[in-house]
Protein backbone atom coordinates (compact mmCIF):
# COMPACT_ATOMS: atom_id res chain seq x y z
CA UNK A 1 16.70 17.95 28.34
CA UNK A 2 14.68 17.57 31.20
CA UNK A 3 12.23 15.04 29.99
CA UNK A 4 11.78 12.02 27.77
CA UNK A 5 9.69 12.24 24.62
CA UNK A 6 6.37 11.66 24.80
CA UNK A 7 6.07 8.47 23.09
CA UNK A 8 6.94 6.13 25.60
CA UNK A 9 3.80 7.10 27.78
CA UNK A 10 5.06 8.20 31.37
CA UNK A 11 3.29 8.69 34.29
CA UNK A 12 1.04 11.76 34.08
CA UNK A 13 2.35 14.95 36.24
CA UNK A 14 0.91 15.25 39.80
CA UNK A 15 -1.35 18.94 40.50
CA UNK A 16 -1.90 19.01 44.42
CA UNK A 17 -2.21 21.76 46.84
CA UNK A 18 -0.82 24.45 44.33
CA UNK A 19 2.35 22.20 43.61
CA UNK A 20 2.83 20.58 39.97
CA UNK A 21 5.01 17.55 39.77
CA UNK A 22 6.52 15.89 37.08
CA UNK A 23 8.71 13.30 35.98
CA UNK A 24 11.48 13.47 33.57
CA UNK A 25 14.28 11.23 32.83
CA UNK A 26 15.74 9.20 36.00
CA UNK A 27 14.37 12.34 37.88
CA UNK A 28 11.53 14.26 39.13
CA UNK A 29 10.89 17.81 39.49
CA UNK A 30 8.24 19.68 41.95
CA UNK A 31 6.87 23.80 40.44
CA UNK A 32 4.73 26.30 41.76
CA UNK A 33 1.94 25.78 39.93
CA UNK A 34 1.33 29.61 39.56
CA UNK A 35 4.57 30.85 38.10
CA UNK A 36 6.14 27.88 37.06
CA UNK A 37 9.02 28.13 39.51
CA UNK A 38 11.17 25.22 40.38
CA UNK A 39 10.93 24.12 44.08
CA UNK A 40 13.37 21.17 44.28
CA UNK A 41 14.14 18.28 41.95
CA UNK A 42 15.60 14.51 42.94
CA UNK A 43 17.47 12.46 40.40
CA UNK A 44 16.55 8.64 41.01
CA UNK A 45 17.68 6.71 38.56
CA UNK A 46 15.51 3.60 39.66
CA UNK A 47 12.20 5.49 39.36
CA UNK A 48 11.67 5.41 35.53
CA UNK A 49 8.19 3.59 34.21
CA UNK A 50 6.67 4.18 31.14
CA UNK A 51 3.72 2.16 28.76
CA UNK A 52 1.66 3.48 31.38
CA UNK A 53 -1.66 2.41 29.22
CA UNK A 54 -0.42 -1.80 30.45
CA UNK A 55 0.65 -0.81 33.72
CA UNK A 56 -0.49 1.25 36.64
CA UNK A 57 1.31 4.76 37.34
CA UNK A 58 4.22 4.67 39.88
CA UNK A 59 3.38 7.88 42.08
CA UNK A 60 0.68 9.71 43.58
CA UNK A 61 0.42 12.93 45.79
CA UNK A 62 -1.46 13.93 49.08
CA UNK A 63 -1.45 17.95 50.11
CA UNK A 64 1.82 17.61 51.90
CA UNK A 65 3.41 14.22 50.46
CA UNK A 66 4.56 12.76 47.74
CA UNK A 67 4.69 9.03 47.43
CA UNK A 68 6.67 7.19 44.92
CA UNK A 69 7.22 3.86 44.08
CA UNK A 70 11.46 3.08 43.75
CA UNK A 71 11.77 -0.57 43.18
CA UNK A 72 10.81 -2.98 46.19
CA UNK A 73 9.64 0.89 48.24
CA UNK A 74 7.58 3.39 47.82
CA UNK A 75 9.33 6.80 48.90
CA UNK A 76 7.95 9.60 51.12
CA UNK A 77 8.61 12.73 50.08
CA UNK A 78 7.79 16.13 51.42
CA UNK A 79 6.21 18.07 49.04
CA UNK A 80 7.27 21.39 49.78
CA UNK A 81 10.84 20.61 50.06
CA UNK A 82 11.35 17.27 48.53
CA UNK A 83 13.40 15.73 51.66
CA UNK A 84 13.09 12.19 51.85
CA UNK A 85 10.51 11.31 54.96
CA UNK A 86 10.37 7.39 55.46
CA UNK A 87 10.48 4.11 53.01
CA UNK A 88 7.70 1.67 53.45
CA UNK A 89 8.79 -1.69 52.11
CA UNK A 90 6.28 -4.28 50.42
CA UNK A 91 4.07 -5.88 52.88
CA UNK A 92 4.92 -9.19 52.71
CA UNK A 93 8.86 -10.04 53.95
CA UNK A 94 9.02 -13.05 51.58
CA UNK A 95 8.73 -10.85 48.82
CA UNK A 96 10.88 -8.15 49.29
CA UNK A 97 13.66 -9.95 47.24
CA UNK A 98 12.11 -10.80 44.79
CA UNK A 99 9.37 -8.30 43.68
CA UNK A 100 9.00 -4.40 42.94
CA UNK A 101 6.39 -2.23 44.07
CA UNK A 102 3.52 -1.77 41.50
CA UNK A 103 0.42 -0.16 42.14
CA UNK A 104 0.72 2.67 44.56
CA UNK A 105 -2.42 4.70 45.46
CA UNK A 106 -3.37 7.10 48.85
CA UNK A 107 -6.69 7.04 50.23
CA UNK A 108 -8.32 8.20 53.38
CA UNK A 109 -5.46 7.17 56.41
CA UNK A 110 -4.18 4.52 54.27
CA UNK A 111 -1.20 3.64 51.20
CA UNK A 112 -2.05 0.92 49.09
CA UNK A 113 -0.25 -0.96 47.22
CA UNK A 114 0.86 -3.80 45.07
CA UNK A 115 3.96 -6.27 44.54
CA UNK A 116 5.11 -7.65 40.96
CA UNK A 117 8.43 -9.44 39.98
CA UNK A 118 11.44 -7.77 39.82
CA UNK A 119 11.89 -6.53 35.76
CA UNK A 120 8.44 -6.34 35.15
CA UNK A 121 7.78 -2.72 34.39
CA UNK A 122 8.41 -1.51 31.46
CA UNK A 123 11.63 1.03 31.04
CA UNK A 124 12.61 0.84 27.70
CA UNK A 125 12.18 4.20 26.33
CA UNK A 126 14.52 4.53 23.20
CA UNK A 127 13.78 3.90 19.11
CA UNK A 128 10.29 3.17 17.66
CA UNK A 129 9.67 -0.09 19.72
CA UNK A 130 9.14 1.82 22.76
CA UNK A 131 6.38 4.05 20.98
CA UNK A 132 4.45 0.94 22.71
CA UNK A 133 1.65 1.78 19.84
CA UNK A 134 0.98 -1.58 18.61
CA UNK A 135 -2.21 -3.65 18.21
CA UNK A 136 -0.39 -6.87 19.17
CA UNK A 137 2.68 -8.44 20.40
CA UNK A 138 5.64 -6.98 22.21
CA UNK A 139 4.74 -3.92 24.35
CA UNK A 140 1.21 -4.73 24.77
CA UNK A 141 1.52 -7.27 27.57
CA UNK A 142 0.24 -6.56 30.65
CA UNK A 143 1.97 -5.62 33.68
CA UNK A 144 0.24 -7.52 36.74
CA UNK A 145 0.49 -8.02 40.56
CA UNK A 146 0.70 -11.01 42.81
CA UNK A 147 -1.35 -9.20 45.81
CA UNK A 148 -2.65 -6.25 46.61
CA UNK A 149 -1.91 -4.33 50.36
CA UNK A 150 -2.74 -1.07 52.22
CA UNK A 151 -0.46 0.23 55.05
CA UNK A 152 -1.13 3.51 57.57
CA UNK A 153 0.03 6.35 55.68
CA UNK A 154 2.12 7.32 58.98
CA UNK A 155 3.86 4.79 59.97
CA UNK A 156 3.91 1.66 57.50
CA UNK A 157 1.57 -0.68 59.41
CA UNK A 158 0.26 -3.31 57.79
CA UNK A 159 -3.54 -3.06 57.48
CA UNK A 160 -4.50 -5.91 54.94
CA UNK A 161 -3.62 -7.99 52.13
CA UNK A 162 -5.19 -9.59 49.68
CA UNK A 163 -3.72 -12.49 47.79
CA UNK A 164 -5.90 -14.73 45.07
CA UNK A 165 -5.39 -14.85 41.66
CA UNK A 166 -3.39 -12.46 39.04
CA UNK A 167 -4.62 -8.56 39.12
CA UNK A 168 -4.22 -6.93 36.14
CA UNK A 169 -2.69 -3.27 36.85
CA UNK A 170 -4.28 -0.88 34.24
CA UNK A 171 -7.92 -2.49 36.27
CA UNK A 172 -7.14 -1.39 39.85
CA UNK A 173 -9.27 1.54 41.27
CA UNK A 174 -10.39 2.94 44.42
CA UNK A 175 -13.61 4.59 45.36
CA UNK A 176 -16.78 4.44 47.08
CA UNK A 177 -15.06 2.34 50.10
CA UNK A 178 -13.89 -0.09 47.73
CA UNK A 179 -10.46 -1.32 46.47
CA UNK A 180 -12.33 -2.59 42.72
CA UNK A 181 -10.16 -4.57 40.18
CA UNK A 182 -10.09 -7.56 37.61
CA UNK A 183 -8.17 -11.04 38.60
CA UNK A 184 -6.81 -13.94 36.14
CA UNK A 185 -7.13 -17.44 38.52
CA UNK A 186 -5.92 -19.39 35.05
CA UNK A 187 -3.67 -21.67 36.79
CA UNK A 188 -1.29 -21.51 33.81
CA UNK A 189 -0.90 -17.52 34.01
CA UNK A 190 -0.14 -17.88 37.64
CA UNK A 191 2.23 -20.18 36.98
CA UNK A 192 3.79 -17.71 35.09
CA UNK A 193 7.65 -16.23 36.14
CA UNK A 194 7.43 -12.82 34.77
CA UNK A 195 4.53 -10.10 35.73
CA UNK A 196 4.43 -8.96 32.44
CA UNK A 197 2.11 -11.21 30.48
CA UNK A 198 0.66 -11.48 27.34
CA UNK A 199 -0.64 -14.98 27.01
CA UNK A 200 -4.03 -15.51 25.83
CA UNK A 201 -4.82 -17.49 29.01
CA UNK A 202 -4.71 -14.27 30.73
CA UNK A 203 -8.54 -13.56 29.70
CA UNK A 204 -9.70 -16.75 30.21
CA UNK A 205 -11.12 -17.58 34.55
CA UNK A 206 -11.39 -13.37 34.77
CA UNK A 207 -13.26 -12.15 38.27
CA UNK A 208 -14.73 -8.83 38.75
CA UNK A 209 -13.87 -8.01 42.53
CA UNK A 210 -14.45 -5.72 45.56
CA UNK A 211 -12.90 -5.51 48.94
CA UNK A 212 -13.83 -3.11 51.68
CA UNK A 213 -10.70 -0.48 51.11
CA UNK A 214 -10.23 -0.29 55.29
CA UNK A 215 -10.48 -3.87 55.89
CA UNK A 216 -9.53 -5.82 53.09
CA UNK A 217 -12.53 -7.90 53.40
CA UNK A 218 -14.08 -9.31 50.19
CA UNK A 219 -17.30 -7.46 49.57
CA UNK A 220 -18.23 -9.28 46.11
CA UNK A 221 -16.84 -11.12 43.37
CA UNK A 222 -18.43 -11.29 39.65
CA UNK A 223 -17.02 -13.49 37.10
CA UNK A 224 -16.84 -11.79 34.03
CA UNK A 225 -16.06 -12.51 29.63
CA UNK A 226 -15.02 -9.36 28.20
CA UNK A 227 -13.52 -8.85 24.78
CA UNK A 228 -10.18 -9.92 25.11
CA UNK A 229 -8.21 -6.85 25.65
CA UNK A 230 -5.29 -7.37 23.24
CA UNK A 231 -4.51 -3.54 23.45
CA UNK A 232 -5.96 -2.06 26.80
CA UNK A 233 -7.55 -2.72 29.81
CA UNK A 234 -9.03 -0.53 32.00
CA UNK A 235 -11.24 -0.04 34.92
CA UNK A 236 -12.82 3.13 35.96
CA UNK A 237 -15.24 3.43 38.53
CA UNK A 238 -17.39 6.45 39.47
CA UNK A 239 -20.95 7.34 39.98
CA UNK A 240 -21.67 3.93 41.60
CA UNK A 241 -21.01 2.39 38.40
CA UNK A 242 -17.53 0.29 37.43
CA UNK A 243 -16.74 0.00 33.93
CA UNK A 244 -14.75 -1.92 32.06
CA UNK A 245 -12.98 -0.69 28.63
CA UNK A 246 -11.71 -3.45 26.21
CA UNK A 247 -9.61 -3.00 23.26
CA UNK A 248 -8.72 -4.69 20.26
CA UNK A 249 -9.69 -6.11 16.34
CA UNK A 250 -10.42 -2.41 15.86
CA UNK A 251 -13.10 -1.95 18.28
CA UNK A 252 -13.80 -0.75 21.61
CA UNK A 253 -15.72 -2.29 24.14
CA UNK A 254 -17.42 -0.88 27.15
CA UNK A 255 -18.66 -2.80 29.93
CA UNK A 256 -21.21 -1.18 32.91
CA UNK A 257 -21.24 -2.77 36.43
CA UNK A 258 -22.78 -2.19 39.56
CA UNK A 259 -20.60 -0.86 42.20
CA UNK A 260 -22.50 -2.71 45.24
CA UNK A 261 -22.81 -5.98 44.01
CA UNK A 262 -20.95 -6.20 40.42
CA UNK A 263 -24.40 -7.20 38.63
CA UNK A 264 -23.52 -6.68 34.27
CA UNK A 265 -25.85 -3.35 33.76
CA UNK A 266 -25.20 -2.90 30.13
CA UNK A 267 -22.48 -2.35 27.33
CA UNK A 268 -21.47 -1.08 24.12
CA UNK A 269 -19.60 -1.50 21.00
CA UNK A 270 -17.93 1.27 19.03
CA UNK A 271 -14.84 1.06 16.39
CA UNK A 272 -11.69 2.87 16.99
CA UNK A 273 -10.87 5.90 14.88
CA UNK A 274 -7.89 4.80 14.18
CA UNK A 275 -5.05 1.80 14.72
CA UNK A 276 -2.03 4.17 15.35
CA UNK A 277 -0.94 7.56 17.58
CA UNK A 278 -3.49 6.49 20.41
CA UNK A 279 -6.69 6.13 18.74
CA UNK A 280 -6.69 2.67 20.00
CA UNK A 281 -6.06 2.77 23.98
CA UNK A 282 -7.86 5.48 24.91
CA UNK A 283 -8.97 5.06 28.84
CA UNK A 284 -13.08 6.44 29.54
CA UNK A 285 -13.40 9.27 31.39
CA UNK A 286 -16.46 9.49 33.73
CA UNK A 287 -18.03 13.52 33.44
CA UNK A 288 -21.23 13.57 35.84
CA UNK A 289 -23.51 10.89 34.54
CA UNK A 290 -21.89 10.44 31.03
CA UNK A 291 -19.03 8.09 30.12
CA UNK A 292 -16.42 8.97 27.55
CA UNK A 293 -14.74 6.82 25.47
């Protein structure tokens, strides 16, 4: 059985440069995405992440390379064959033994990334627990990073890094030149000795921010008092806009930003369809100039 049920909430497949990747169990596979045919696979035993909804996703694709995050690395892989190019390790030395790569994006000529404690992510995929469908409790924490980082694609060289308060994964976004995402300065959550958190605290002293993505630079910064987001929280940003999409107490909440200077443009209120199978943690979708939620 190639896979693991979907329940647990993996990373979605990859589709890039007619090449369709996917994950299974401890292992990934790479098909023609014409005729289905298998190109190569890789067991990796380290590389399974799932409650993707709390977290951010562990891989990402260019047209030629694949790059995946294995515990304190993120992997390059050649797409077409699946050889193993290069390791970049986390940018900062003095966390290398002691953190995991988190976030791992590809933009322009750079890799970003992100660096959270070591047995942070979640992994668990076995028995009804790790349906990670509840409204409260265990499996709805949060999976968050102590910095944020972008190296050169090619080589690994340190560009930037940003370290302030906590950033909350499931928030972290890239577009319109800017790295966009939502930090917790409560000094009891960064106090904190696990990166998966799901202490109140962790929505109180919230900041809206915006660094140029070359430079690292701080563009803006917004505080902001959402809904708490017991269940999910996203960010999305597209169409100059960022929103943010807060869940819990059987509502949805949706929250519009301005992409050049954060300014609060307007939100909305809607309940959820349903407590169970989903109809709680749905993430927006942006389609033109219409947001879905």
């Amino acid at each position: 059985d190639f896979g693991i049920d979907r329940n647990p909430r993996m990373p979605a497949p990859l589709a890039v440069n007619g090449r369709l990747f996917h994950q299974g169990l401890n292992r990934l596979a790479a098909l023609d995405s014409y005729n289905g045919a298998l190109l190569w696979s890789l067991e990796i035993p380290a590389l399974r992440r799932v409650n993707m909804p709390r977290d951010a996703g562990n891989w990402c694709a260019d047209s030629e390379q694949l790059y995946v995050a294995i515990k304190d690395r993120c992997w390059v892989i050649a797409a077409g064959t699946g050889e193993l190019l290069r390791t970049f390790p986390l940018a900062d030395r003095g966390l290398r033994a002691s953190h995991e790569w988190g976030y791992v994006a590809r933009a322009g000529d750079l890799l970003y990334g992100s660096s959270v404690k070591q047995g942070a992510v979640y992994t668990d995929f076995w028995g009804k627990e790790s349906w990670y469908d509840g409204t409260s409790g265990a499996g709805t924490e949060k999976i968050c990073s102590d910095d944020l980082f972008a190296v050169a694609s090619a080589n690994g060289e340190l560009k930037w890094r940003y370290q302030g308060g906590v950033v909350i994964n499931s928030t972290i976004a890239i577009a319109g030149g800017r790295v966009l995402f939502v930090e917790c300065r409560n000094p009891a959550v960064r106090a904190l000795t696990s990166s998966r958190i799901g202490s109140p605290k962790l929505w109180e002293n919230q900041y809206l921010i915006a660094l140029d993505a070359q430079t690292g630079a701080k563009l803006w910064e917004q505080p902001v008092d959402t809904a708490d987001g017991i269940v999910v929280f996203y960010l999305l940003a597209a169409e100059g806009k960022v929103f943010l999409a807060s869940s819990a107490a059987g509502k949805y909440n949706l929250y519009a930003y301005s992409a050049s200077e954060g300014k609060s443009l307007w939100q909305a209120t809607h309940n959820w369809p349903h407590d169970n199978h989903g109809g709680h943690m749905q993430h927006p979708v942006v389609v033109r100039n219409t947001v879905f939620l």
